[in-house]
C-alpha atoms as a PDB file:
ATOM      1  CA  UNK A   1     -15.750 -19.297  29.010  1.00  0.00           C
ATOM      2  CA  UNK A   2     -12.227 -19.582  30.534  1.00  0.00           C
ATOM      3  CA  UNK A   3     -11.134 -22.886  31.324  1.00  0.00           C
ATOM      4  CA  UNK A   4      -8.733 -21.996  34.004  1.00  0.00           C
ATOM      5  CA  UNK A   5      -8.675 -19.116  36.525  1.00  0.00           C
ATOM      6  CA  UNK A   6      -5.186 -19.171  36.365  1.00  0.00           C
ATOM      7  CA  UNK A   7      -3.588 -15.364  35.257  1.00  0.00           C
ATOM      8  CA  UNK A   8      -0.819 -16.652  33.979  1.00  0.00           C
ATOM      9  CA  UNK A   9       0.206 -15.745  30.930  1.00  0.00           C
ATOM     10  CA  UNK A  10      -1.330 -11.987  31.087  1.00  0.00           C
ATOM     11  CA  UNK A  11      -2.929 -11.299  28.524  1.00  0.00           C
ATOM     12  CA  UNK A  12      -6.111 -12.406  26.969  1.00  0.00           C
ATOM     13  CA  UNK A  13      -6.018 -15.807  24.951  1.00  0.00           C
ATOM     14  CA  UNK A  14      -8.115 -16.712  21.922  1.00  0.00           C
ATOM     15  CA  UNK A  15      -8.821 -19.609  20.776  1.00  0.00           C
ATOM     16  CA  UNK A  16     -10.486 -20.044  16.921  1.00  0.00           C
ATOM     17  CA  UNK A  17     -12.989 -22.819  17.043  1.00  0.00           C
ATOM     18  CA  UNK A  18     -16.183 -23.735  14.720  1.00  0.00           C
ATOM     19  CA  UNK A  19     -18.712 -24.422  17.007  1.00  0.00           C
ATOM     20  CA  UNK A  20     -20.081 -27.642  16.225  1.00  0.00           C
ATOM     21  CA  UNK A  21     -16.336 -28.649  16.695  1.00  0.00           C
ATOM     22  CA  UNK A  22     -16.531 -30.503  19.736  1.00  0.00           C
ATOM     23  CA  UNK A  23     -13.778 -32.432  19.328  1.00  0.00           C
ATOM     24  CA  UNK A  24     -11.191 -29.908  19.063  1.00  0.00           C
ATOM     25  CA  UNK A  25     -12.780 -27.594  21.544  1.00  0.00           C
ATOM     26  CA  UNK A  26     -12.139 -30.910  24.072  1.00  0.00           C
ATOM     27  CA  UNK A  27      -8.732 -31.252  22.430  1.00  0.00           C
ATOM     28  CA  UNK A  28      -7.755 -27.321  23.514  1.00  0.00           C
ATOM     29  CA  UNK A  29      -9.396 -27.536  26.383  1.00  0.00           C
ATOM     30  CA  UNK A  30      -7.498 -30.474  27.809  1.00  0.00           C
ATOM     31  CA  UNK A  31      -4.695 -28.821  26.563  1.00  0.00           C
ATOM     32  CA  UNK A  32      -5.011 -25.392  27.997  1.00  0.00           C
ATOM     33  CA  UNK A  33      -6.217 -26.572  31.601  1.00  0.00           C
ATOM     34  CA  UNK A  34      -3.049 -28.228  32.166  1.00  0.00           C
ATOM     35  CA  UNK A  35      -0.964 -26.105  31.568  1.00  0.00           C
ATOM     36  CA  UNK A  36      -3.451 -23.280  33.680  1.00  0.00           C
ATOM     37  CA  UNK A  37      -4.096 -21.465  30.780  1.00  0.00           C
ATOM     38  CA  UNK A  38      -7.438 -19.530  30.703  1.00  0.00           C
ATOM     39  CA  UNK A  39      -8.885 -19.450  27.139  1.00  0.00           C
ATOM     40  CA  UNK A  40     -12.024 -18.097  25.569  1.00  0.00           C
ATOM     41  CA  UNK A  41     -13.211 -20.045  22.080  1.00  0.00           C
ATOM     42  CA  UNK A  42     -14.145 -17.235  20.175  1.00  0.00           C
ATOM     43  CA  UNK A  43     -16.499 -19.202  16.849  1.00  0.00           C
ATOM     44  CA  UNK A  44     -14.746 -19.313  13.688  1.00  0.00           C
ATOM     45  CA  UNK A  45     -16.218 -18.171  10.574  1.00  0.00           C
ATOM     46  CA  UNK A  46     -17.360 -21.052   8.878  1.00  0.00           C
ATOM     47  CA  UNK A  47     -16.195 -21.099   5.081  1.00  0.00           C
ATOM     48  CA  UNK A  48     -19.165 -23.219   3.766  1.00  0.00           C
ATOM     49  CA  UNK A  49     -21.791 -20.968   5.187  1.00  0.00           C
ATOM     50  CA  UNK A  50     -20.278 -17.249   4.095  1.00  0.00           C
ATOM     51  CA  UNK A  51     -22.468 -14.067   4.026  1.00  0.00           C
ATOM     52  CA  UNK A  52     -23.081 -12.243   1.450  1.00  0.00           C
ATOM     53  CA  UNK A  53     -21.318  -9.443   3.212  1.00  0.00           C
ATOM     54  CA  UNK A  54     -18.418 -11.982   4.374  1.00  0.00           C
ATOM     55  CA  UNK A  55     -17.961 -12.322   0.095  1.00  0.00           C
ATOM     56  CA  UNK A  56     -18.240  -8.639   0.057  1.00  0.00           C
ATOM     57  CA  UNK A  57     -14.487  -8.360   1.047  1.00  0.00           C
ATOM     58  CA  UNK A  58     -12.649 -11.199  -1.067  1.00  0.00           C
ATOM     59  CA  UNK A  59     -10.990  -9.464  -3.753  1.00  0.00           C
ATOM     60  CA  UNK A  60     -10.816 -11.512  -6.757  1.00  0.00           C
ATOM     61  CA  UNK A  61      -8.503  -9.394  -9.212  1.00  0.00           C
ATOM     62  CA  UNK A  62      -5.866  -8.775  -6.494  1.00  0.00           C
ATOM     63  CA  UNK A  63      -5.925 -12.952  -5.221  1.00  0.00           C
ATOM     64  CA  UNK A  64      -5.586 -13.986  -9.250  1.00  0.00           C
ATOM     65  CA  UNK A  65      -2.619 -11.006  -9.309  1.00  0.00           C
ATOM     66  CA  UNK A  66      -0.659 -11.781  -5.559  1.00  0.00           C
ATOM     67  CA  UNK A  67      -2.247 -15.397  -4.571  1.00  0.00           C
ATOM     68  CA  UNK A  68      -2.030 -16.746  -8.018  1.00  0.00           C
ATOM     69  CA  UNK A  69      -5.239 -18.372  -7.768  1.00  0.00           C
ATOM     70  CA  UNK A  70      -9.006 -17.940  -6.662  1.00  0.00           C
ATOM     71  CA  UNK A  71      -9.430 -18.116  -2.949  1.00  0.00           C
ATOM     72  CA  UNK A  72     -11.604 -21.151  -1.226  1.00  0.00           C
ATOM     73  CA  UNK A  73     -14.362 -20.091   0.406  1.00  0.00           C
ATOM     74  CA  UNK A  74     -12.780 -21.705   3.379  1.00  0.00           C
ATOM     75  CA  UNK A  75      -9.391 -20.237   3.395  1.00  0.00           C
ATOM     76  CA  UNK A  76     -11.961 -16.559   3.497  1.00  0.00           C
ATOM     77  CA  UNK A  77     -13.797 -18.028   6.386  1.00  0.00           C
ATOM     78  CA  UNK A  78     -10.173 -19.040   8.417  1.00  0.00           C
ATOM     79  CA  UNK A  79      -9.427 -15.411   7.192  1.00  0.00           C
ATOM     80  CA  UNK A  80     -12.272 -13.684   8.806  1.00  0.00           C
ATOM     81  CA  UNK A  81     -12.338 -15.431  12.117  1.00  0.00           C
ATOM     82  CA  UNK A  82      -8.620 -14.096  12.877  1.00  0.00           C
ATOM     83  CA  UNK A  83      -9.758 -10.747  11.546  1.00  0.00           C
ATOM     84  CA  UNK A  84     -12.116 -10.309  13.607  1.00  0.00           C
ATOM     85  CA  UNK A  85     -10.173 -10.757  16.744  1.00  0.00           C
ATOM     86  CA  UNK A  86      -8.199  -7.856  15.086  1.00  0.00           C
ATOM     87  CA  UNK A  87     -10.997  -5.911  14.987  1.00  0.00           C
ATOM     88  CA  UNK A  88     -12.080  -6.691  18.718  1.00  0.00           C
ATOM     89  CA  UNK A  89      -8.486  -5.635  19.802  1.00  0.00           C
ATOM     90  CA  UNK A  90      -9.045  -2.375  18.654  1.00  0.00           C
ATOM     91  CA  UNK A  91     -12.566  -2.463  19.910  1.00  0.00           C
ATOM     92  CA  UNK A  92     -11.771  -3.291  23.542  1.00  0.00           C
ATOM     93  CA  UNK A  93      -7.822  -1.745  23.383  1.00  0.00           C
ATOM     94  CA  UNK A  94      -6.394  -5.302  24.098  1.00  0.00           C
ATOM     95  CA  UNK A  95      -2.509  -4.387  24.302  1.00  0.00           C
ATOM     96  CA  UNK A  96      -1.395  -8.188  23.372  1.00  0.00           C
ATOM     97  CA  UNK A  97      -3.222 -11.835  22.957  1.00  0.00           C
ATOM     98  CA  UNK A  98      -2.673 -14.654  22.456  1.00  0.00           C
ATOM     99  CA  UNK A  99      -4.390 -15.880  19.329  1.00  0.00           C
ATOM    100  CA  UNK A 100      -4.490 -19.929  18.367  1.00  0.00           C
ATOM    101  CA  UNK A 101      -6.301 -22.117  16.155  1.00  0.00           C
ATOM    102  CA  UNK A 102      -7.957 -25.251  17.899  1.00  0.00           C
ATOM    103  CA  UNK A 103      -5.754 -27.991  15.882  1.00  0.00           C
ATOM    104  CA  UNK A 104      -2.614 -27.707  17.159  1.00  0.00           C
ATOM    105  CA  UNK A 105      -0.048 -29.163  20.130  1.00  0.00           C
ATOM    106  CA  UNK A 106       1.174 -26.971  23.005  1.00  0.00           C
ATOM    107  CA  UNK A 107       4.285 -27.170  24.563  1.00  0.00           C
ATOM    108  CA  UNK A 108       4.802 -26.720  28.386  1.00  0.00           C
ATOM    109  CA  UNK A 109       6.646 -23.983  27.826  1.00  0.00           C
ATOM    110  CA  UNK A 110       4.151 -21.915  25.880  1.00  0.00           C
ATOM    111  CA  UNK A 111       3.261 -19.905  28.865  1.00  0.00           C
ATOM    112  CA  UNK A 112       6.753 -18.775  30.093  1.00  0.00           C
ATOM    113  CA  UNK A 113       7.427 -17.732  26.779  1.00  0.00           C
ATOM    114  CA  UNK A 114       4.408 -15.736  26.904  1.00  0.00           C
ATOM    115  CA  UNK A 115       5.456 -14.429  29.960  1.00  0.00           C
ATOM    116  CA  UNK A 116       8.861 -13.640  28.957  1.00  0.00           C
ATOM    117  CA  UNK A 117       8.097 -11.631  25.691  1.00  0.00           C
ATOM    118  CA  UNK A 118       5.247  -9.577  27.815  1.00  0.00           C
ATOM    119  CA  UNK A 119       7.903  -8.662  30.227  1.00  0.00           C
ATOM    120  CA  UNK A 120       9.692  -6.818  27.882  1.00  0.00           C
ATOM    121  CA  UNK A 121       8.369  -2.976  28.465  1.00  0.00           C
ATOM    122  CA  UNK A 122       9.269  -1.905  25.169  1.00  0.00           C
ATOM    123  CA  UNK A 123       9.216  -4.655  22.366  1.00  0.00           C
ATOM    124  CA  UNK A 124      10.476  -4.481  18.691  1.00  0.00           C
ATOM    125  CA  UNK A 125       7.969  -6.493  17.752  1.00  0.00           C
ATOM    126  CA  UNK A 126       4.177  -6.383  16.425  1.00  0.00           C
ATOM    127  CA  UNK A 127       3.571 -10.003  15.987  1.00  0.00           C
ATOM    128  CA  UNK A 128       5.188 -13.183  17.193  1.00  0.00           C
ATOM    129  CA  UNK A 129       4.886 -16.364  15.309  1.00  0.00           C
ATOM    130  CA  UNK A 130       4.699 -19.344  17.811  1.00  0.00           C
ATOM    131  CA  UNK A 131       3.948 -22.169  14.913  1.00  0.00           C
ATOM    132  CA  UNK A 132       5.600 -22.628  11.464  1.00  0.00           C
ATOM    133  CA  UNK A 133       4.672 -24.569   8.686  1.00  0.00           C
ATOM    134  CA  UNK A 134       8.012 -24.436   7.011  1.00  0.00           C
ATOM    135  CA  UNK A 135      10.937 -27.150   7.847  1.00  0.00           C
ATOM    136  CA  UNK A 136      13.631 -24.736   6.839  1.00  0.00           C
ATOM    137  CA  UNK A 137      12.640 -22.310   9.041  1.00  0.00           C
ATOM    138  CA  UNK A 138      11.561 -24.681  12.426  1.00  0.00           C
ATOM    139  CA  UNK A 139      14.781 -26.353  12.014  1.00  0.00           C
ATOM    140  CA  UNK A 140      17.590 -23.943   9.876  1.00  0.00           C
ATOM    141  CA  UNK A 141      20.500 -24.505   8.215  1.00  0.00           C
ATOM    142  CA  UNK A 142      21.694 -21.263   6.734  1.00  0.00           C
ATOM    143  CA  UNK A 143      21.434 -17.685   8.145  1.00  0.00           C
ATOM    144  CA  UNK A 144      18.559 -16.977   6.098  1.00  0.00           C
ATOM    145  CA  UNK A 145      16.109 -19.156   7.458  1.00  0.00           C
ATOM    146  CA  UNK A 146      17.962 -19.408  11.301  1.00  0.00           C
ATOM    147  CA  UNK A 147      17.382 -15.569  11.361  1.00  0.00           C
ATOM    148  CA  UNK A 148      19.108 -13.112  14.256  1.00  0.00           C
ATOM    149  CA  UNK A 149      18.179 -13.462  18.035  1.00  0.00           C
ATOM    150  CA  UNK A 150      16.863 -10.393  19.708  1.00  0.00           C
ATOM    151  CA  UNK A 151      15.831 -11.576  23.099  1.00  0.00           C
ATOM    152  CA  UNK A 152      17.293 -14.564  25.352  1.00  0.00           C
ATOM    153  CA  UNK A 153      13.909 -16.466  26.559  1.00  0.00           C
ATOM    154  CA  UNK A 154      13.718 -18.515  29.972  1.00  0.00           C
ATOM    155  CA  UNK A 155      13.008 -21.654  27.555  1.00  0.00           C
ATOM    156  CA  UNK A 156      14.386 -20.541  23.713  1.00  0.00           C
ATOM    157  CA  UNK A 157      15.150 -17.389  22.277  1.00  0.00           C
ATOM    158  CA  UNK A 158      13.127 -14.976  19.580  1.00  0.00           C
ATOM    159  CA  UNK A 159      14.470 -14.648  16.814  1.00  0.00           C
ATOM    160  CA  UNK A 160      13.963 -11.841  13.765  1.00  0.00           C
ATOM    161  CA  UNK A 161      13.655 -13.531  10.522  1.00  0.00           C
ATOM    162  CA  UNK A 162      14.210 -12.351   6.724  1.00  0.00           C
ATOM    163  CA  UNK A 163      12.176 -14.359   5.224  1.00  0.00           C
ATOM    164  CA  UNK A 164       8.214 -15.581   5.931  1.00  0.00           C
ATOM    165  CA  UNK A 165       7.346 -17.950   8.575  1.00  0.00           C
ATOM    166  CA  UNK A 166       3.734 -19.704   7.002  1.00  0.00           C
ATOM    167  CA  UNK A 167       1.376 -21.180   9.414  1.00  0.00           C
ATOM    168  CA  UNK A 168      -0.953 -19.513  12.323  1.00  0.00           C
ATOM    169  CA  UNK A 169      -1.458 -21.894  14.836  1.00  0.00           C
ATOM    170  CA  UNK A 170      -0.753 -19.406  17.684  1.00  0.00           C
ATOM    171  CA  UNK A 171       0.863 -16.132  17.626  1.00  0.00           C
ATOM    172  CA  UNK A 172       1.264 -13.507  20.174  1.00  0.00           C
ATOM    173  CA  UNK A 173      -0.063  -9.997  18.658  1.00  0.00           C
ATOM    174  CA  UNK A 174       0.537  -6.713  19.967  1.00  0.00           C
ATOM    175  CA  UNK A 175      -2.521  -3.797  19.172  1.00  0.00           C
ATOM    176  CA  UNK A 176      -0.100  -1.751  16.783  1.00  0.00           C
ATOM    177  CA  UNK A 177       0.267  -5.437  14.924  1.00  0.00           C
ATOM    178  CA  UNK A 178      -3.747  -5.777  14.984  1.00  0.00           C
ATOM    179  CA  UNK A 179      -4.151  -2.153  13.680  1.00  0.00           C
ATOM    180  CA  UNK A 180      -1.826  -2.526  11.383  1.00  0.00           C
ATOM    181  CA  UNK A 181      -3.247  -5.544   9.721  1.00  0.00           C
ATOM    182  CA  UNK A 182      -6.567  -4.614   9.947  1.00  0.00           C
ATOM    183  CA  UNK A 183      -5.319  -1.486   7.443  1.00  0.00           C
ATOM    184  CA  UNK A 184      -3.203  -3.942   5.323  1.00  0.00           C
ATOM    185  CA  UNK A 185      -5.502  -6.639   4.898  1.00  0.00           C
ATOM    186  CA  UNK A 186      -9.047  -5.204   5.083  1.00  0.00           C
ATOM    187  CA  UNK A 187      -9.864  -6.490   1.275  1.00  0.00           C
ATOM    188  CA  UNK A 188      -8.987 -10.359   1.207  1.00  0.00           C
ATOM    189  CA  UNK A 189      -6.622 -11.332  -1.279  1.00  0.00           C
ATOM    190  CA  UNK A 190      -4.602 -14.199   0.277  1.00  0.00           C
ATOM    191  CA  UNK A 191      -4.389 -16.588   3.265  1.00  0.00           C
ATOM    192  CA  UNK A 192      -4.348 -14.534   6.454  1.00  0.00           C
ATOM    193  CA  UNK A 193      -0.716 -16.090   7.131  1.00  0.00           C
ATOM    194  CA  UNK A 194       0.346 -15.603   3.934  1.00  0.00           C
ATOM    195  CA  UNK A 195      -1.081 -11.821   4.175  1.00  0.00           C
ATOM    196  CA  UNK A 196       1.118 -11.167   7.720  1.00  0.00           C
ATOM    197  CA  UNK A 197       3.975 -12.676   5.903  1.00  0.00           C
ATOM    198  CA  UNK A 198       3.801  -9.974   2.988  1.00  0.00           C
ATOM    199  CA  UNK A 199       6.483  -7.915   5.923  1.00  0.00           C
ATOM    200  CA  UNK A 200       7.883  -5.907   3.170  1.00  0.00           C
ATOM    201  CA  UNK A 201       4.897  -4.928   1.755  1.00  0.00           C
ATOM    202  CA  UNK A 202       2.561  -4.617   5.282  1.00  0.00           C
ATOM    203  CA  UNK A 203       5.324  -3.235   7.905  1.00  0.00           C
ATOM    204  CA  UNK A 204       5.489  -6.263   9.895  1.00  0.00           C
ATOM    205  CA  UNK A 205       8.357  -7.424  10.628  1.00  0.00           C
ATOM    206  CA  UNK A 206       8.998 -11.239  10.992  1.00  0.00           C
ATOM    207  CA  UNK A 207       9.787 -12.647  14.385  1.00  0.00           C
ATOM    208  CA  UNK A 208       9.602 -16.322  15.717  1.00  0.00           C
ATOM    209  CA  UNK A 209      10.187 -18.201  19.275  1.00  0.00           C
ATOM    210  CA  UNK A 210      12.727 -21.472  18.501  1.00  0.00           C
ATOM    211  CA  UNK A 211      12.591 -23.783  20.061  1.00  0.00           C
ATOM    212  CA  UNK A 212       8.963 -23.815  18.303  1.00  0.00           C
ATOM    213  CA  UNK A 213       6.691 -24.108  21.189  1.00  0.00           C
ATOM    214  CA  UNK A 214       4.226 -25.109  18.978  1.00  0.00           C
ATOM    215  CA  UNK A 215       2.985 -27.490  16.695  1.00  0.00           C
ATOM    216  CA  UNK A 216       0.751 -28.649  14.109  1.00  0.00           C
ATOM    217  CA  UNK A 217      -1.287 -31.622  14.988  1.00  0.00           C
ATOM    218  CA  UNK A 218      -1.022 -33.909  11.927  1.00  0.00           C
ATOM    219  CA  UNK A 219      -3.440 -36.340  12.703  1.00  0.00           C
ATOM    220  CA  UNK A 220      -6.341 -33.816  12.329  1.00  0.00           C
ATOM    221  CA  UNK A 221      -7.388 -32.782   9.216  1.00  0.00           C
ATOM    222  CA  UNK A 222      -7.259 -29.424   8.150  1.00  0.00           C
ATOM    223  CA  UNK A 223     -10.563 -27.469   8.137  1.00  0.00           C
ATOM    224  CA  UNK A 224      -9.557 -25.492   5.183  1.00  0.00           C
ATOM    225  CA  UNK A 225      -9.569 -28.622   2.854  1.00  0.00           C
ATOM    226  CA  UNK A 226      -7.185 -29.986   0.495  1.00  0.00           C
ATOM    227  CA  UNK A 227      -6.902 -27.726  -2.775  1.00  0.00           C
ATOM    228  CA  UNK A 228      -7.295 -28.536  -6.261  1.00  0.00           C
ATOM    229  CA  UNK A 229      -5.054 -29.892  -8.118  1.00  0.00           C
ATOM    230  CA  UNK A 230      -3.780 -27.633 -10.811  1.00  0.00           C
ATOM    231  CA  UNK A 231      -5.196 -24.758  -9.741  1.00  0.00           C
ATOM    232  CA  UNK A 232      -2.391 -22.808 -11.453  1.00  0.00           C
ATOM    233  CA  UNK A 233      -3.293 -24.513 -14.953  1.00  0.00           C
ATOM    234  CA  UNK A 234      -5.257 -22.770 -17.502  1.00  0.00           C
ATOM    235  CA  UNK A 235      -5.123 -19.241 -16.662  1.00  0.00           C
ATOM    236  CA  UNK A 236      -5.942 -16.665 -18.992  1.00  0.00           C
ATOM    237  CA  UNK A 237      -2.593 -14.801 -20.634  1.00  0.00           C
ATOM    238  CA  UNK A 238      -3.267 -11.747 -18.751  1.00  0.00           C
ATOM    239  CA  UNK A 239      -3.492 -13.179 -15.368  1.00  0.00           C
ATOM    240  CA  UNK A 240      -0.442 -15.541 -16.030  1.00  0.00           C
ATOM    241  CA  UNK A 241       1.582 -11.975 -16.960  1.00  0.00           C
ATOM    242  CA  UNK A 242      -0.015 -10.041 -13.804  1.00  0.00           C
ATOM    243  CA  UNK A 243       1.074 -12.879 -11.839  1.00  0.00           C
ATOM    244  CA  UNK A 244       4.511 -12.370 -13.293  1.00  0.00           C
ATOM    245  CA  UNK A 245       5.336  -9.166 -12.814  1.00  0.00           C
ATOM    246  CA  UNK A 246       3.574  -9.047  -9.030  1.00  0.00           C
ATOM    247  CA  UNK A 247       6.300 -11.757  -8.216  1.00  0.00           C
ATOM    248  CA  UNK A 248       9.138  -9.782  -9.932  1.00  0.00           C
ATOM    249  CA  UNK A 249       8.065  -7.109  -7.890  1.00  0.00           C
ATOM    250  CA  UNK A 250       7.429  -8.532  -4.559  1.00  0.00           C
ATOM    251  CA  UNK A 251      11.199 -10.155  -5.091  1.00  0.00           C
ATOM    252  CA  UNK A 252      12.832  -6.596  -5.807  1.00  0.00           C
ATOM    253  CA  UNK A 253      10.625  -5.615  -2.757  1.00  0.00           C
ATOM    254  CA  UNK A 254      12.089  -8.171  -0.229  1.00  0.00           C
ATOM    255  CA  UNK A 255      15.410  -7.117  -1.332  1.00  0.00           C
ATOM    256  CA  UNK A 256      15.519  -3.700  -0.531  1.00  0.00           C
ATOM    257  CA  UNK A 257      13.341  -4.306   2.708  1.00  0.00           C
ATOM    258  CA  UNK A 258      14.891  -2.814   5.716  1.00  0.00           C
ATOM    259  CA  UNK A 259      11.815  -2.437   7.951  1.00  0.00           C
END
């Protein structure tokens, strides 16, 4: 289902789409043909529909203790559907891809960035945020957040971060990243971003491409859904304390991280 024949960039690209989606499929495709990228929509999971064996793997006690609060049933669907392309990377022994969700804005750059990081015969790196949520770390102001440049890109520069990116719009994965988070992450516990951005706790290091090459569409709703307010409100005296001392730990964690 490519929508270009075009090689360029090489390595396989993914693109996470519900199927009934038309709209967004037209949106990517549109997208991805101009800029001669050939795609394949691989289905998302769809979060109102999940399997009894989909629930199987959402692990309550650890999301109340790390996450804070119970998962949606969408944010385990959006989970899956990158999960699985994990699991097909192993599968098939994809060395890299290019992974991106079906809302977002490409820059014409994308695909000599792609090609620049792939050139590299022996990367640092396991994963490659291409998208971030976070203003402080899309546009940064202090060294924490503007991070320390590693490799000098035809059209920006990657950069190694100490602190989390948030946000999966498109990423560039290497197998050993894949592996590694299918390990990390095989009970569900958190938002898949929010589980690759656990790097002190899951081995992967942090790295982003700035300028960001790409972006968030705001004018389409997410499929995820808005939360509840006050989801934080109420919660029995032992979760509130778990809570606590996961987030005392996770802080002492990130401290002494050297990865």
């Amino acid at each position: 289902m490519a929508a270009s024949s075009c090689p360029i960039p090489p390595c396989p690209i993914f693109v996470i789409n519900l199927e009934h989606d038309g709209v967004r499929r037209a949106h990517m495709t549109e997208q991805c043909a101009r800029l001669g990228l050939a795609v394949e929509f691989v289905p998302a999971v769809n979060g109102r529909a999940l399997s009894e064996a989909d629930r199987a793997v959402y692990d309550r006690a650890r999301a109340l203790r790390v996450y804070g609060v119970e998962m949606l049933d969408t944010e385990i669907g959006c989970y899956l559907s990158h999960y699985r392309l994990y699991e097909r990377m192993v599968r098939e022994n994809i060395p890299a891809a290019l992974i991106m969700e079906d809302d977002v804005e490409l820059s014409p750059a994308l695909p000599r960035i792609v090609e620049d990081l792939l050139a590299d015969p022996a990367p640092e790196w396991q994963v490659v945020r291409l998208e971030s949520l976070r203003p402080r770390v899309r546009e940064p102001k202090t060294p924490k957040f503007r991070g320390r440049t590693v490799q000098t890109l035809r059209d920006g520069e990657l950069v190694r971060l100490g602190t989390h990116v948030l946000g999966f719009g498109a990423y560039l994965i290497r197998l050993d990243g894949a592996r590694r988070m299918l390990d990390y992450g095989r009970r569900i516990f958190m938002p898949v971003d929010q589980t690759m951005d656990r790097y002190w706790d899951n081995g992967i290091a942090p790295y982003l491409v700035r300028p960001i090459p790409v972006r968030q569409r705001t004018d389409m709703d997410s499929r995820i859904g808005a939360r509840p307010a006050g989801r934080h409100e109420g919660q029995p005296l032992a979760i509130q304390l778990a809570r606590r001392w996961q987030r005392l730990s996770d802080s002492v964690r990130k401290r002494l991280y050297r990865g």
